[in-house]
N, C-alpha and C. Protein backbone atom coordinates (compact mmCIF):
# COMPACT_ATOMS: atom_id res chain seq x y z
N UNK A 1 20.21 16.96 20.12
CA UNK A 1 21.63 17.33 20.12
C UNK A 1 22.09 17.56 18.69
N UNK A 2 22.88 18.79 18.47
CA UNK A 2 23.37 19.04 17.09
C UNK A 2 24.49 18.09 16.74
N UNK A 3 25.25 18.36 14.89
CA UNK A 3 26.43 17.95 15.03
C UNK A 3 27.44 18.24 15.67
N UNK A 4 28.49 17.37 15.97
CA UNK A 4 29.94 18.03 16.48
C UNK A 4 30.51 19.54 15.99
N UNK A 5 30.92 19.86 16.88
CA UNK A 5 31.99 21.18 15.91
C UNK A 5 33.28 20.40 16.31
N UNK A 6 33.88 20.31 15.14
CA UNK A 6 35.59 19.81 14.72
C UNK A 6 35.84 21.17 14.54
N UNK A 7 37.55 21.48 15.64
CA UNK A 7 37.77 22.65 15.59
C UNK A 7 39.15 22.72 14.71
N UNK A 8 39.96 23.43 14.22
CA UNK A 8 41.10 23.43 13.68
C UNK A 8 41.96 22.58 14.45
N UNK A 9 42.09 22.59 15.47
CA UNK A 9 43.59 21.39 16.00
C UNK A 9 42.82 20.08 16.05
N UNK A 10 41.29 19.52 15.78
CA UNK A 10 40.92 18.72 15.27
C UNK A 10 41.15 18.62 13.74
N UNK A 11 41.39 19.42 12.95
CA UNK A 11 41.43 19.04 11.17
C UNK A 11 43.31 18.96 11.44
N UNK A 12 43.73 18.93 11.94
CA UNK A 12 45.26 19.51 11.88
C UNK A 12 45.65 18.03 12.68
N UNK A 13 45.10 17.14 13.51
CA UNK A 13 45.19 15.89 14.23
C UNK A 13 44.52 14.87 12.73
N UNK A 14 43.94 15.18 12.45
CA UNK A 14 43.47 14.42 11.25
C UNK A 14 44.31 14.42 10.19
N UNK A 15 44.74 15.39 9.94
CA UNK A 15 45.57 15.19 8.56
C UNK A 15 47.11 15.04 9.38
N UNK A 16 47.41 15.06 10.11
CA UNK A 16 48.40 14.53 10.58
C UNK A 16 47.92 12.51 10.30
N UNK A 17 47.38 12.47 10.80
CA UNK A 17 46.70 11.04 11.38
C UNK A 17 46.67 10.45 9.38
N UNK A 18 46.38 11.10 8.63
CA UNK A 18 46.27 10.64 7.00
C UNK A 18 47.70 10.37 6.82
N UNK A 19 48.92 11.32 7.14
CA UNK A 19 49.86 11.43 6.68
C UNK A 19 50.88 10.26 7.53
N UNK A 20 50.26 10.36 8.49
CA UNK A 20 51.12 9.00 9.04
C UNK A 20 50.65 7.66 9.35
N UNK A 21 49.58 7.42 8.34
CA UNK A 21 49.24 6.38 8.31
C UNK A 21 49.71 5.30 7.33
N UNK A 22 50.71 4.56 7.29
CA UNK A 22 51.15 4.05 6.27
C UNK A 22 51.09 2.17 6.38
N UNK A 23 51.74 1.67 5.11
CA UNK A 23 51.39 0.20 5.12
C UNK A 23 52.27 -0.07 6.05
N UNK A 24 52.16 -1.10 6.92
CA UNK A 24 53.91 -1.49 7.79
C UNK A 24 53.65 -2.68 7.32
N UNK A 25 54.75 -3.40 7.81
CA UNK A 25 55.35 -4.31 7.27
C UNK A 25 56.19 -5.20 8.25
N UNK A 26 56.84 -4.77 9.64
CA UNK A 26 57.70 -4.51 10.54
C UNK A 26 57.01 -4.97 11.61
N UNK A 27 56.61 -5.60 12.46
CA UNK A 27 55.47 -5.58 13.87
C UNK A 27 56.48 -5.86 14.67
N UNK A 28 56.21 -5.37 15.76
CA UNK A 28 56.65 -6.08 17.32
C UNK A 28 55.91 -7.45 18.05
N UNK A 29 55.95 -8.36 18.41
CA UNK A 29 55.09 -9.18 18.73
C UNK A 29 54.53 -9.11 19.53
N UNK A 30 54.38 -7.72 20.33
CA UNK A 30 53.35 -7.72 21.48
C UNK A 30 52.05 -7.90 21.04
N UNK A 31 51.04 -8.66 21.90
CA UNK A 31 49.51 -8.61 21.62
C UNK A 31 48.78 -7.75 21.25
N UNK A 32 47.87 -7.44 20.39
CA UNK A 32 47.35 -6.34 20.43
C UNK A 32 45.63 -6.65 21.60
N UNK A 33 45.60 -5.25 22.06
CA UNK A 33 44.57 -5.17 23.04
C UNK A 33 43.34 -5.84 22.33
N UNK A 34 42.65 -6.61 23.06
CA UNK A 34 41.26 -7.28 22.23
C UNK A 34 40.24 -5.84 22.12
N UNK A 35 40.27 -4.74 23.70
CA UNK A 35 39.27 -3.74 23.16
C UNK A 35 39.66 -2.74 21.92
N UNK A 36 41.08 -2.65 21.81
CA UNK A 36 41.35 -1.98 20.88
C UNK A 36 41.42 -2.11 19.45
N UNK A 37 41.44 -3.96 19.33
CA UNK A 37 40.88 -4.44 18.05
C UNK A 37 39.18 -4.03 18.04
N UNK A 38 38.48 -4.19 18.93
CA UNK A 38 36.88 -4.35 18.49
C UNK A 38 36.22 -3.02 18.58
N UNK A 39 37.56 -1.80 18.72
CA UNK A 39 37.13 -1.16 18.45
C UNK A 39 37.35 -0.12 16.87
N UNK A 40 38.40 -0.78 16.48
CA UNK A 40 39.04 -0.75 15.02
C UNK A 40 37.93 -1.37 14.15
N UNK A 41 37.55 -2.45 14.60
CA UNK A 41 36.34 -3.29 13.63
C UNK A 41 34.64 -2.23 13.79
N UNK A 42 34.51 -1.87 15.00
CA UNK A 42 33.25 -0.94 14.76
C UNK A 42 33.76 0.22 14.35
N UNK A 43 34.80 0.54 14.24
CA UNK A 43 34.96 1.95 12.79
C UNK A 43 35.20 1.92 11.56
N UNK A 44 35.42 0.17 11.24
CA UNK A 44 35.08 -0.49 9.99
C UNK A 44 33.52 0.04 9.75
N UNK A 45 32.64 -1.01 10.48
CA UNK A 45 31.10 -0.97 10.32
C UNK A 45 30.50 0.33 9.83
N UNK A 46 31.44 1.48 10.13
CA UNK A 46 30.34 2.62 9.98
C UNK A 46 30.96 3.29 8.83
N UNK A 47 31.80 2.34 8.01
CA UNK A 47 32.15 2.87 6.48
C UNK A 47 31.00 3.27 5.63
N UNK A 48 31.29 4.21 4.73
CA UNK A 48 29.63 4.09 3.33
C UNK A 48 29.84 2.84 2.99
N UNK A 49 28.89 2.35 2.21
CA UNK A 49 28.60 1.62 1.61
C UNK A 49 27.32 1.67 0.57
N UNK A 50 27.96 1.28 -0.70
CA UNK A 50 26.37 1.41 -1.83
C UNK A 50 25.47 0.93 -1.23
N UNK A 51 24.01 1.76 -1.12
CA UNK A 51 22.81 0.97 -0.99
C UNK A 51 22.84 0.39 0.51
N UNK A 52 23.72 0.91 1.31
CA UNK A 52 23.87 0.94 2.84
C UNK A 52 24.14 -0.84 2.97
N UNK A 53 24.35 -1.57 1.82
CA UNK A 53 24.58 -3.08 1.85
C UNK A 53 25.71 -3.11 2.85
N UNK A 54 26.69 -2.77 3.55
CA UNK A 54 27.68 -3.18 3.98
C UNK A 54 28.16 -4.65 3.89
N UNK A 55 28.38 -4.91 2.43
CA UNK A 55 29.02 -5.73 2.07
C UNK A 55 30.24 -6.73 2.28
N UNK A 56 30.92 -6.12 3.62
CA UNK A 56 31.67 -6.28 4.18
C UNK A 56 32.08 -7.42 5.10
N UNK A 57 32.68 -8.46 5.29
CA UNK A 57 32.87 -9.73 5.65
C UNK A 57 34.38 -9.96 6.39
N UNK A 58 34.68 -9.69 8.05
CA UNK A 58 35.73 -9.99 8.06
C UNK A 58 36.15 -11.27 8.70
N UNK A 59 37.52 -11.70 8.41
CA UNK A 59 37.89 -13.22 9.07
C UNK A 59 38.99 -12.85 9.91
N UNK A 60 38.76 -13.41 10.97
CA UNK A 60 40.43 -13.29 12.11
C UNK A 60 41.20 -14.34 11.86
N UNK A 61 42.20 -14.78 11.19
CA UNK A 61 42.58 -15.69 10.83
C UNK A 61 43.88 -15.97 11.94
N UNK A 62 43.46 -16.97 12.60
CA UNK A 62 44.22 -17.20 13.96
C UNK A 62 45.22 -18.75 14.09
N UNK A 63 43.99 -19.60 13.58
CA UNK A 63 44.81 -21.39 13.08
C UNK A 63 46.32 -21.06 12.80
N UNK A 64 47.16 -21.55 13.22
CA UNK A 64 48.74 -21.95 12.96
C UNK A 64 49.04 -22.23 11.62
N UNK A 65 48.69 -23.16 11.04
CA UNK A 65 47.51 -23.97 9.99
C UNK A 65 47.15 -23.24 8.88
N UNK A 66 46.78 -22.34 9.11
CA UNK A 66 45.86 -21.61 7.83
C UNK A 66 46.91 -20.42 7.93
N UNK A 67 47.23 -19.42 8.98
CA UNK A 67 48.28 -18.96 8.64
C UNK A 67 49.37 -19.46 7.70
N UNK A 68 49.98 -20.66 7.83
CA UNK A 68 51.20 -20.94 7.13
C UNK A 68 50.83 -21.06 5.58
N UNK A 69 49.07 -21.73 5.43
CA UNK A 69 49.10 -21.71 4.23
C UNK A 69 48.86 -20.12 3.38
N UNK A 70 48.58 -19.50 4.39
CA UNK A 70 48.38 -18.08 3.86
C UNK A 70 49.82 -17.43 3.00
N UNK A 71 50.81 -17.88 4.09
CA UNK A 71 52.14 -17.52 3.65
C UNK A 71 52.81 -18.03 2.74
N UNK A 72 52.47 -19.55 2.14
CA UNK A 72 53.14 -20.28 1.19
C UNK A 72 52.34 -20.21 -0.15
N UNK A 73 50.98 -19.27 -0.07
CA UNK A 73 50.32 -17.94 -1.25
C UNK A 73 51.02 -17.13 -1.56
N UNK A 74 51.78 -16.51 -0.35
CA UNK A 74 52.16 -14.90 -0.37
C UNK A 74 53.94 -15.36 -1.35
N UNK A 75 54.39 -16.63 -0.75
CA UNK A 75 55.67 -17.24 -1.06
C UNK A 75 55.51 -17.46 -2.83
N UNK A 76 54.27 -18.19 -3.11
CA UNK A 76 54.31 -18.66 -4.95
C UNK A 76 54.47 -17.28 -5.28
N UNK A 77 53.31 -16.12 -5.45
CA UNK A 77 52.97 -15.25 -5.88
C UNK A 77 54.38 -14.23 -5.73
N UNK A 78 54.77 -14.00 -4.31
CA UNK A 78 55.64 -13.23 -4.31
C UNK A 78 57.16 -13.79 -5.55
N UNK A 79 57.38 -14.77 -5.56
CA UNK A 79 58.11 -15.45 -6.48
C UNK A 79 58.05 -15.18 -7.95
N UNK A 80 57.05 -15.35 -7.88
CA UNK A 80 56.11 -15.62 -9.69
C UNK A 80 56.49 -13.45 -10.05
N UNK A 81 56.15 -12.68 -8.97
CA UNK A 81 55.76 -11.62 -9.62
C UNK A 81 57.90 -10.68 -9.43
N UNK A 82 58.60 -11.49 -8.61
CA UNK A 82 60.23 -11.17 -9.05
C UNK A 82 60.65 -11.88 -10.28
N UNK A 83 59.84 -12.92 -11.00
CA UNK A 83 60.60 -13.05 -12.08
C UNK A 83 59.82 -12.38 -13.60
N UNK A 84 58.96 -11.56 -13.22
CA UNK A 84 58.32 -10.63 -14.31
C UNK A 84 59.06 -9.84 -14.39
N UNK A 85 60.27 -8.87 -13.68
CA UNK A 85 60.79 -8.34 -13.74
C UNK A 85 62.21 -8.35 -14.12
N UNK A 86 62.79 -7.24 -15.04
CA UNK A 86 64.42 -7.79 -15.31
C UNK A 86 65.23 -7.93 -14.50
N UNK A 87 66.61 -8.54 -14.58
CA UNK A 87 67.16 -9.05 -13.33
C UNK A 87 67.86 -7.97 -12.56
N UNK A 88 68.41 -6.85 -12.94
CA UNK A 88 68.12 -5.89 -11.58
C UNK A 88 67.17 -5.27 -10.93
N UNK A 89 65.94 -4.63 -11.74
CA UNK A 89 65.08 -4.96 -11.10
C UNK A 89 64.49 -6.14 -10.37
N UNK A 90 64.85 -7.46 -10.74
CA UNK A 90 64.26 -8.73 -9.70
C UNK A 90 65.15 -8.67 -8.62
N UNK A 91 66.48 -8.15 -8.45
CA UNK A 91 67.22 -7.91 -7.82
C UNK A 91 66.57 -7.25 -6.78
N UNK A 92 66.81 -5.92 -6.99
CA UNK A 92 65.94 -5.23 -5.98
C UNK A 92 64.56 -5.17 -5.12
N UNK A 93 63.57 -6.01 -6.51
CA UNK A 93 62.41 -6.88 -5.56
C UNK A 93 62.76 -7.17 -4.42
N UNK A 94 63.13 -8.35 -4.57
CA UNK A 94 63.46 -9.55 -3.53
C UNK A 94 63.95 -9.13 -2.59
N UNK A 95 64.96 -7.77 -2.38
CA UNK A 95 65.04 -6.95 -1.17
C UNK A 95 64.11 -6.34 -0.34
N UNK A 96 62.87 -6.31 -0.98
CA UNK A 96 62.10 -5.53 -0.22
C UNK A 96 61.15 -6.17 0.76
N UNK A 97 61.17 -6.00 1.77
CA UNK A 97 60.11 -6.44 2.39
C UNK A 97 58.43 -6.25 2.61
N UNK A 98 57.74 -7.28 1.75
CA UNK A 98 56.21 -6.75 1.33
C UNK A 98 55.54 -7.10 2.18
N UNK A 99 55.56 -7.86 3.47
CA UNK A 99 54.48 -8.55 4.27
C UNK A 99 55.36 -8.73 5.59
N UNK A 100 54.51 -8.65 6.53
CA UNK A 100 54.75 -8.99 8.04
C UNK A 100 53.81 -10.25 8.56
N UNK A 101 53.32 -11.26 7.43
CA UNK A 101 52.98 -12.12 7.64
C UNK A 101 53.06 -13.22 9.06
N UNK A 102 54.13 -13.42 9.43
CA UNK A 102 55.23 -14.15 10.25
C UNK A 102 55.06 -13.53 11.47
N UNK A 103 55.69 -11.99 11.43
CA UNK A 103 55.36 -11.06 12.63
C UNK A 103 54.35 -10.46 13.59
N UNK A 104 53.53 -10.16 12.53
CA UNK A 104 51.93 -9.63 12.87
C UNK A 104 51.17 -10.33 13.79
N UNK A 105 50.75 -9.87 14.96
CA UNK A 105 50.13 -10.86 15.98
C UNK A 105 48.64 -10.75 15.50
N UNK A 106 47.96 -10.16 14.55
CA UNK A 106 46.52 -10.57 14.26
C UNK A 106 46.64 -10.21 13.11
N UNK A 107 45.88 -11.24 11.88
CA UNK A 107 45.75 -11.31 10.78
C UNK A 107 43.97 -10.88 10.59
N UNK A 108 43.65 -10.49 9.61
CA UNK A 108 42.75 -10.45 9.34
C UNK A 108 42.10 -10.47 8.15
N UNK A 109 41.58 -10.95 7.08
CA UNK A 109 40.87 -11.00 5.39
C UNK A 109 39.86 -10.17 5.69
N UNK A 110 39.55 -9.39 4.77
CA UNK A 110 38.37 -8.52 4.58
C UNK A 110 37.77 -9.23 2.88
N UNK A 111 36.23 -9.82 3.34
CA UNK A 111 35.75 -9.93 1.66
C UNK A 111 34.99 -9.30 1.93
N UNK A 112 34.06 -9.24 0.67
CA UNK A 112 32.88 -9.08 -0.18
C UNK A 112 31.95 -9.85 -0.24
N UNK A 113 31.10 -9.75 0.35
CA UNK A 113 29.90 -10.49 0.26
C UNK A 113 29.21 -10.70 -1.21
N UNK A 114 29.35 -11.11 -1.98
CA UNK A 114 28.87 -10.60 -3.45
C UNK A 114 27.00 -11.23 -3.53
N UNK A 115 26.94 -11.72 -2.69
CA UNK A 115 24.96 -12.16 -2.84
C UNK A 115 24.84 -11.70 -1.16
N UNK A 116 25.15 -10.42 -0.96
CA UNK A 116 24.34 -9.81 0.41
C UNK A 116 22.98 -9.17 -0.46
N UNK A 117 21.81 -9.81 0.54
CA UNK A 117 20.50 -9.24 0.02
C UNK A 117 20.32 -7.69 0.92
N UNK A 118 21.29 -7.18 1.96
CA UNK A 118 21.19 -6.07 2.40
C UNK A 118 20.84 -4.73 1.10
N UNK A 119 19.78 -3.73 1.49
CA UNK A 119 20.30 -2.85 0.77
C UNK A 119 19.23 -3.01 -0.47
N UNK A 120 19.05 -4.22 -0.63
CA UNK A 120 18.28 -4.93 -1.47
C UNK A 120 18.40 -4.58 -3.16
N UNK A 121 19.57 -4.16 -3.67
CA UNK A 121 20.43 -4.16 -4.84
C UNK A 121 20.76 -2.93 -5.05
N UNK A 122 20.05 -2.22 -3.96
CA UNK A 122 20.16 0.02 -4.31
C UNK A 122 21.32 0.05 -5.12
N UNK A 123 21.46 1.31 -5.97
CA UNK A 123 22.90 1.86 -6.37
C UNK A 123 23.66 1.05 -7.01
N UNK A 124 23.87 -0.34 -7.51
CA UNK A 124 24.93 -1.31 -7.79
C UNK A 124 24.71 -2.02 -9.28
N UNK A 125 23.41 -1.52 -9.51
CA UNK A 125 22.47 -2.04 -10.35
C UNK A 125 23.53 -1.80 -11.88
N UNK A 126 23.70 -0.90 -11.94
CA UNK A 126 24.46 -0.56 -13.28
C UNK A 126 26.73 -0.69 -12.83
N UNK A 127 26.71 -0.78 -11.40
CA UNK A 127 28.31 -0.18 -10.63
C UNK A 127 28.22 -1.12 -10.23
N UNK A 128 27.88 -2.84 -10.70
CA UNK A 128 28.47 -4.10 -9.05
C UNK A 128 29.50 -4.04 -8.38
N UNK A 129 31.24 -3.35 -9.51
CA UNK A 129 32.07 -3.31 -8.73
C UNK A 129 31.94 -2.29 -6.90
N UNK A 130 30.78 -1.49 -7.11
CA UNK A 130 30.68 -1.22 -5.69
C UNK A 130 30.86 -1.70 -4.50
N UNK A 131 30.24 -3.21 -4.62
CA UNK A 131 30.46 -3.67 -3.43
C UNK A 131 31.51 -3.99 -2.68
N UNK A 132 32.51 -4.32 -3.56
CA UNK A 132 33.78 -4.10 -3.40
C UNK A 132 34.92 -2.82 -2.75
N UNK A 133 34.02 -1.60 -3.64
CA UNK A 133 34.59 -0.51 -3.49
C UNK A 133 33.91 0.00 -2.02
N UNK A 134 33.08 -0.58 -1.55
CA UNK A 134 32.52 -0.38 -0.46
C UNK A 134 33.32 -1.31 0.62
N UNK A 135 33.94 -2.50 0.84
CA UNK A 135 34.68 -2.78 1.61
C UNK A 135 36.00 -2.44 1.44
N UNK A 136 36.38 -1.19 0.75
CA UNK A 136 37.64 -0.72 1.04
C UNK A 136 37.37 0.45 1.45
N UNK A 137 36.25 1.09 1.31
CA UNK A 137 35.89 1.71 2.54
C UNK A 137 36.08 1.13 3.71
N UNK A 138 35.47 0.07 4.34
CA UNK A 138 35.47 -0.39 5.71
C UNK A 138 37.35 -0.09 6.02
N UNK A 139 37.96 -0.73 5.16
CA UNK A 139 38.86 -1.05 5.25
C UNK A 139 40.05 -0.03 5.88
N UNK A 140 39.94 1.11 4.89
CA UNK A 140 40.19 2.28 5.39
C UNK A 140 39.89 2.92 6.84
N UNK A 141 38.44 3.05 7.00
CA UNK A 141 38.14 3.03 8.76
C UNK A 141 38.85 2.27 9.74
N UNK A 142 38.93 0.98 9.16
CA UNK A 142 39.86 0.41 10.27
C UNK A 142 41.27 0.73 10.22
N UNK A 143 42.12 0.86 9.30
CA UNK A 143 43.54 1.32 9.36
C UNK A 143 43.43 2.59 9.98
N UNK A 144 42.70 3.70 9.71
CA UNK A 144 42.54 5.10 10.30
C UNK A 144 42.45 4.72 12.29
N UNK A 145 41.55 3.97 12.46
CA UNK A 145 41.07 3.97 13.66
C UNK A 145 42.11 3.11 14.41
N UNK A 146 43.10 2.23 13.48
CA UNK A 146 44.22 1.69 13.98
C UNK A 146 45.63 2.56 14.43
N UNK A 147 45.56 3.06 13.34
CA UNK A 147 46.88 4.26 13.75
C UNK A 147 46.55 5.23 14.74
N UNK A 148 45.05 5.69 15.24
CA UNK A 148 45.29 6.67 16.32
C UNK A 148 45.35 6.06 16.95
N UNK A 149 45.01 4.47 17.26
CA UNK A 149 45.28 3.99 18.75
C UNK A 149 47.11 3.32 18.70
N UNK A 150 47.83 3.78 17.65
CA UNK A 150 49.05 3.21 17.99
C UNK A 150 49.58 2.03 17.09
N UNK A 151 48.18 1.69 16.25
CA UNK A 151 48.64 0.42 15.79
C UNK A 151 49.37 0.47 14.45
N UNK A 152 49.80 -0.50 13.64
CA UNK A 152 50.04 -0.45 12.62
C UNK A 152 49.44 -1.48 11.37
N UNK A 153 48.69 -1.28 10.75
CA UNK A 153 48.43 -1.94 9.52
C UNK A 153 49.05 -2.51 7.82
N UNK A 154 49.17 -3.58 7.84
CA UNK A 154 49.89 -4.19 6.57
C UNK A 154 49.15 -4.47 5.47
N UNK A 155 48.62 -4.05 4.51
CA UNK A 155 47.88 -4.84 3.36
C UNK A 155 48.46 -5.62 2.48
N UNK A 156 48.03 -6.72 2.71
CA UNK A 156 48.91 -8.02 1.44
C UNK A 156 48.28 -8.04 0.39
N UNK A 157 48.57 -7.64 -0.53
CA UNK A 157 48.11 -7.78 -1.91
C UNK A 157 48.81 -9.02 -2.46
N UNK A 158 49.46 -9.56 -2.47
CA UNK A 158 50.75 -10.56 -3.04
C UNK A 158 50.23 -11.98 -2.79
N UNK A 159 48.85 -12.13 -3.20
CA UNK A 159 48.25 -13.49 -2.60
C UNK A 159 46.98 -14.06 -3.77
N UNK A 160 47.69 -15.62 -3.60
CA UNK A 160 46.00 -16.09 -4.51
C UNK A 160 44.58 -15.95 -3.65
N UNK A 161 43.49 -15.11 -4.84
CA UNK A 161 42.25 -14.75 -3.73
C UNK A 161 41.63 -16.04 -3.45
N UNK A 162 41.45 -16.83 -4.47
CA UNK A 162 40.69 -18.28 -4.06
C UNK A 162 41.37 -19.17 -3.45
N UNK A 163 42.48 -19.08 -3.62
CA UNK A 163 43.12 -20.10 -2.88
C UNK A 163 43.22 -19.63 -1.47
N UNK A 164 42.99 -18.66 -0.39
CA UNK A 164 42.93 -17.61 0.23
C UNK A 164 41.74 -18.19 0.54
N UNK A 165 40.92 -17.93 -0.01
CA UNK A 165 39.10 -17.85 0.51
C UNK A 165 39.12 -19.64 1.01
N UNK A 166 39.49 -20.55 0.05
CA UNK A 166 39.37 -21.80 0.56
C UNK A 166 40.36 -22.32 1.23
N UNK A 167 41.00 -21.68 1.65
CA UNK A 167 42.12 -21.59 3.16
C UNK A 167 41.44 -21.67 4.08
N UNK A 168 40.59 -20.32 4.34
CA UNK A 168 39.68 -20.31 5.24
C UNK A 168 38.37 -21.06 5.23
N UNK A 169 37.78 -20.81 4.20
CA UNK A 169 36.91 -22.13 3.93
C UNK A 169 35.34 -20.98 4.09
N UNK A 170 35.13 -20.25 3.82
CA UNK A 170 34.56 -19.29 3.46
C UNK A 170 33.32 -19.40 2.43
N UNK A 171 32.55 -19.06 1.84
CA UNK A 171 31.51 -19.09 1.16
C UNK A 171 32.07 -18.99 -0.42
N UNK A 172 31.31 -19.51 -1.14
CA UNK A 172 31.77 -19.00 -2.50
C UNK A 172 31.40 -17.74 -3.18
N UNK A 173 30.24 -16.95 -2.55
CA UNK A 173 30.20 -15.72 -2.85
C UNK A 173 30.64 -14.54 -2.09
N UNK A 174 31.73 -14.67 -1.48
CA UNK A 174 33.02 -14.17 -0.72
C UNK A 174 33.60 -13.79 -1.34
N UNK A 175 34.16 -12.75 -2.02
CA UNK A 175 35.67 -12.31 -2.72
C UNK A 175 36.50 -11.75 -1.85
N UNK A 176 37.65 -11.91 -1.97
CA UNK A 176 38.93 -11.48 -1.20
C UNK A 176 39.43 -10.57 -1.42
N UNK A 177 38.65 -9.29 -0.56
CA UNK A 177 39.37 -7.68 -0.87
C UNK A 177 40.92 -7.76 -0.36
N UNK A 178 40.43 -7.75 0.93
CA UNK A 178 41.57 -7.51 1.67
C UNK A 178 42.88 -8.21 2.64
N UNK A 179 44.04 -8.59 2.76
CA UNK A 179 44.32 -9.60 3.57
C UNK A 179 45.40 -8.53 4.47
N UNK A 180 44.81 -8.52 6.08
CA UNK A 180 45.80 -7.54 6.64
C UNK A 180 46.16 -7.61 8.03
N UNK A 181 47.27 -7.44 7.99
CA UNK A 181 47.74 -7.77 9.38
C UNK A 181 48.58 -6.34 10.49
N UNK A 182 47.85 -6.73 11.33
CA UNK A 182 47.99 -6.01 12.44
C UNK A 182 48.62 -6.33 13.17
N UNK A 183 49.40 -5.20 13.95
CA UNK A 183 49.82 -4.91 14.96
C UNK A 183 50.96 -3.75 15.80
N UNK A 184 52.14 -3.59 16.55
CA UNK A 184 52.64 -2.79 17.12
C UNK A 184 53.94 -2.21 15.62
N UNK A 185 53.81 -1.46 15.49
CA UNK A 185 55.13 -1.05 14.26
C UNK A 185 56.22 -1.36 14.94
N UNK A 186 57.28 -1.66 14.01
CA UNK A 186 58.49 -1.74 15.01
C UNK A 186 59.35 -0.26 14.87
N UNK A 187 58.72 0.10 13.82
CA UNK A 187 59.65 1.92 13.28
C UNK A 187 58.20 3.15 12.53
N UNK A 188 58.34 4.03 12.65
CA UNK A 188 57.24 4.66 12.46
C UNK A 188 57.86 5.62 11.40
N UNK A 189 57.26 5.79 10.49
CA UNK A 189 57.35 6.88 9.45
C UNK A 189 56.33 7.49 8.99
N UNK A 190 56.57 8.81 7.85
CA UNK A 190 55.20 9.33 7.48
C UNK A 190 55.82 8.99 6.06
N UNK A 191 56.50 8.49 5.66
CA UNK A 191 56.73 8.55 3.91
C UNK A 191 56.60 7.35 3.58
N UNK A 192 56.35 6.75 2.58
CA UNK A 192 56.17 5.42 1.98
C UNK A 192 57.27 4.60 2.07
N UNK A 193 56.94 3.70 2.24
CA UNK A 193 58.25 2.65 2.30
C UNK A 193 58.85 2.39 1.30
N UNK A 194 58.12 2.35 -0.09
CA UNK A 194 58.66 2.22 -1.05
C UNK A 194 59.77 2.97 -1.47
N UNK A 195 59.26 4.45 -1.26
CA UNK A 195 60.03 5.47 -1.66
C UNK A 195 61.35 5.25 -1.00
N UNK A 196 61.05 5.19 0.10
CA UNK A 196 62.13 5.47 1.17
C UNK A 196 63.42 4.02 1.09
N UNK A 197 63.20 2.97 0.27
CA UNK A 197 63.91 2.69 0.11
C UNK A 197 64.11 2.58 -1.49
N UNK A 198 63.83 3.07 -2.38
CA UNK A 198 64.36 3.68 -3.60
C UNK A 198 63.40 2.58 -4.61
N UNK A 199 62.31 2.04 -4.17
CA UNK A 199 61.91 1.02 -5.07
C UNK A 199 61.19 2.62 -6.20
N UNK A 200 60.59 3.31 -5.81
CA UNK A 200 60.24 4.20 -6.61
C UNK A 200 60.17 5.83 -6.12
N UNK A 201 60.30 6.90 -6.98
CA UNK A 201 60.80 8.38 -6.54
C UNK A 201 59.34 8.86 -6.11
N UNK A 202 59.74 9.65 -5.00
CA UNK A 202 58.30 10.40 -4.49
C UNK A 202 56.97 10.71 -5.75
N UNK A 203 55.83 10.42 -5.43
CA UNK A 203 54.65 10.81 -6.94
C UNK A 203 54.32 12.40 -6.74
N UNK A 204 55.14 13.12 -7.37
CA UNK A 204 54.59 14.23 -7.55
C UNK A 204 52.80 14.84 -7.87
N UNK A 205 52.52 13.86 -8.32
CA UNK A 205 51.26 14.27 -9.04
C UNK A 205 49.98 14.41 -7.87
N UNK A 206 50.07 13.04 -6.85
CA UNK A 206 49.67 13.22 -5.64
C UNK A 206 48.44 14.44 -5.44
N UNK A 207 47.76 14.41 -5.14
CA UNK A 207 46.32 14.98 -5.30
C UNK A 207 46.11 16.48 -6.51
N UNK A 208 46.61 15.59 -7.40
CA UNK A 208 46.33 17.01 -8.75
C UNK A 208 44.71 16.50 -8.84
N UNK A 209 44.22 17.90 -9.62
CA UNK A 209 43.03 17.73 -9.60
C UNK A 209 42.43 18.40 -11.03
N UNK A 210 42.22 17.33 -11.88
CA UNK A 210 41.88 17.62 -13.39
C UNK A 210 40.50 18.21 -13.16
N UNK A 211 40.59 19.30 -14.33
CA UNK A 211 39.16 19.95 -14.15
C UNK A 211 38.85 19.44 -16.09
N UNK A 212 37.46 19.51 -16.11
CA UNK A 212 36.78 19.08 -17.50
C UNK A 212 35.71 20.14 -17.83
């Protein structure tokens, strides 16, 4: 059997599907479907990855427990990083809403395996940050494969990684790419949230492409 032919209202569903894929923040608390999570996670699996290591490590973080301490990370940090800023800008921080922590009916951490013998060191040899850059690949697959089925994806950046990893209790050669939570949007947009509420003006520059 050959490859697929992707026809134009297939590239035209796709870049629709790029453009409205954004961070949410907002969830509804309905459940999300268990087949429709496991099937978000096997379109993780088939991300690249350097040296085919799929470096990739995810946690469902479900405990009551470990949630809250997840959130009282997201609480220091989010704190610590409104008072770097001057006070109208800290002003306007603190308005924004960065996490659906609370809301999100499935959480999930994405690490890094950093001593996976997969792959058996291919490609990384001189680039370690790869392995990394290889579970944001995964990462990507799963938000993509989340939004066509409806869902919505949050990435928390606003968190201590070790304190995070030994939340969960995780390996020490684990790094903490990703911390993200899923589930139903409560409002759907195609423009950034940021923008859209004035934290910063549309990026013009947006796929320029320097030639050398």
């Amino acid at each position: 059997m050959g490859p697929p032919a992707f026809d134009d209202a297939f590239v035209q569903d796709l870049d629709t599907l790029f453009a409205w894929r954004r961070d949410v923040r907002r969830f509804r608390p309905d459940p999300v479907d268990e087949a429709s999570l496991q099937a978000c996670l096997a379109a993780a699996h088939r991300a690249p990855s350097v040296g085919n290591s799929r470096p990739w490590r995810f946690v469902r973080v479900s405990d009551p427990g470990r949630r809250a301490a997840v959130a009282e990370s997201f609480a220091r940090c989010n704190a610590a990083a409104a008072a770097g800023y001057d006070a109208e800008r800290a002003a306007q921080y603190r308005t924004l809403k960065l996490a659906g922590l609370k809301e999100a009916p499935v959480h999930l951490a994405a690490f890094c395996d950093g001593a996976t013998e997969t792959g058996l060191g291919l490609g990384r040899a001189s680039m370690p940050e790869t392995l990394a850059y290889s579970v944001v690949g995964a990462v990507q697959c799963l938000w993509l494969a989340a939004r066509a089925r409806g869902l919505g994806v949050g990435w928390v950046s606003i968190l201590e990684p070790e304190s995070v990893g030994a939340i969960l209790a995780v390996p020490q050669a684990w790094r903490l790419v990703a911390y993200l939570c899923v589930g139903h949007p409560v409002e759907e947009h195609s423009d950034p949230e940021l923008e859209r509420h004035g934290w910063q003006p549309e990026d013009k520059r947006g796929g320029t492409l320097v030639e050398r």
